[in-house]
Protein backbone atom coordinates (compact mmCIF):
# COMPACT_ATOMS: atom_id res chain seq x y z
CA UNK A 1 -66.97 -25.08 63.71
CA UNK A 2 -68.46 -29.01 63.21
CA UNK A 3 -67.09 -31.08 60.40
CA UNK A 4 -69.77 -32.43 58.69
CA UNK A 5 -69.13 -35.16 55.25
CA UNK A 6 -70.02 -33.81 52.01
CA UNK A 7 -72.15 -35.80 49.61
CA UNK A 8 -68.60 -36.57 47.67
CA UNK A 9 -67.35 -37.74 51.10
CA UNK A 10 -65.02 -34.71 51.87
CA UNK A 11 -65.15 -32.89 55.33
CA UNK A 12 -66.18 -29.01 54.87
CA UNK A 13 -67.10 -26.62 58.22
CA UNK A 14 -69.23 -24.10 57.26
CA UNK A 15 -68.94 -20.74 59.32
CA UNK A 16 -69.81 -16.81 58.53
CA UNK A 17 -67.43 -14.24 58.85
CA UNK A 18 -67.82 -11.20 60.20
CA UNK A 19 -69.31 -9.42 57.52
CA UNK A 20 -72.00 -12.29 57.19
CA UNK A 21 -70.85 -13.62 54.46
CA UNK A 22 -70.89 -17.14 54.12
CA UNK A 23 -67.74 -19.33 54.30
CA UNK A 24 -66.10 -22.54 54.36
CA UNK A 25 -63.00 -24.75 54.43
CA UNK A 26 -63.24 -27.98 52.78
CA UNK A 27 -61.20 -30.84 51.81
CA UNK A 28 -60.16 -31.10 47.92
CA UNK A 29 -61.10 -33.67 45.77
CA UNK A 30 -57.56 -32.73 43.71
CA UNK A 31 -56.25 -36.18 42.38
CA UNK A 32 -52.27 -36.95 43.62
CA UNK A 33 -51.98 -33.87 46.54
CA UNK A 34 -53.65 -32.97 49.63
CA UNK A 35 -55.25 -29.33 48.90
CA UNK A 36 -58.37 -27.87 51.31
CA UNK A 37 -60.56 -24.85 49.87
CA UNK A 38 -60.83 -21.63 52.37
CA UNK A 39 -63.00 -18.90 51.54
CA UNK A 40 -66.74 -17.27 51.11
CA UNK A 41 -69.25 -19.71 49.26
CA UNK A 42 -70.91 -17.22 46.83
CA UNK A 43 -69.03 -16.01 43.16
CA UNK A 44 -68.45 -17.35 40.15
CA UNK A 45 -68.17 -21.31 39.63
CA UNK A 46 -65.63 -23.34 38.12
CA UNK A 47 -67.21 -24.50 34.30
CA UNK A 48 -65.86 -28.37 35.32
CA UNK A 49 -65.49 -29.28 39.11
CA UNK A 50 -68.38 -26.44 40.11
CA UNK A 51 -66.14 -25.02 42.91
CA UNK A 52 -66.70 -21.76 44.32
CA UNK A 53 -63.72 -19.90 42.44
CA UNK A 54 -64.15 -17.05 45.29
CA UNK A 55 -62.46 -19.54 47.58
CA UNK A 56 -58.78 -20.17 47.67
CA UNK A 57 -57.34 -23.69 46.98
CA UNK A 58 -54.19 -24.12 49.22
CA UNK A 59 -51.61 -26.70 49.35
CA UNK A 60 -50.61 -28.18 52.41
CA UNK A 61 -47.23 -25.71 52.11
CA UNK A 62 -49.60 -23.33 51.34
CA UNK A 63 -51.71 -23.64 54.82
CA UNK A 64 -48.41 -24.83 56.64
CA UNK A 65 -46.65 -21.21 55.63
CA UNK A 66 -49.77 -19.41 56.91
CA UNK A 67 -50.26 -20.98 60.40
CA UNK A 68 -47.51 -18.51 61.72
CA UNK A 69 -49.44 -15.32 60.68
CA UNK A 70 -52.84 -16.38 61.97
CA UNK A 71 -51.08 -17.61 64.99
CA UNK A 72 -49.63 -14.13 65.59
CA UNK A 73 -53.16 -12.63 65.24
CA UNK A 74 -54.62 -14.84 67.74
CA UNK A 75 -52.36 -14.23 70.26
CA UNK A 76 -52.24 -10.65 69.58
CA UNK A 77 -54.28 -8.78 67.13
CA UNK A 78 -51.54 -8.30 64.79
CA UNK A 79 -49.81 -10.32 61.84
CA UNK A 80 -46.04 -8.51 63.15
């Protein structure tokens, strides 16, 4: 995946998963924490900010607490 700036100055990689939908994770503009957005691009849009509400908005805890599991599926497969 290439980072590439967003017109707000954020860095987003785009990517399509293996349905070929397509996807991205992208810095958060979130005023006073440090969130990215993960998900597929299409859905339903947030009234305000205009974000993809299809996409999760995690935390750094958030992506921290997941880097075991998709560790454990790239070594072998599996989440246990």
């Amino acid at each position: 995946m290439r980072l590439k700036k967003t017109d707000r100055g954020f860095y987003r990689a785009d990517f399509i998963d293996r349905y070929g939908e397509e996807c991205s994770i992208q810095e958060s503009s979130l005023a006073g924490e440090h969130c990215i957005w993960l998900g597929q691009n299409n859905g339903r849009h947030h009234h305000v900010t205009g974000e993809c509400l299809t996409r999760m908005h995690l935390t750094q805890k958030m992506a921290k607490d997941l880097i075991p599991l998709l560790q454990k599926f790239v070594t072998t497969g599996k989440l246990k």
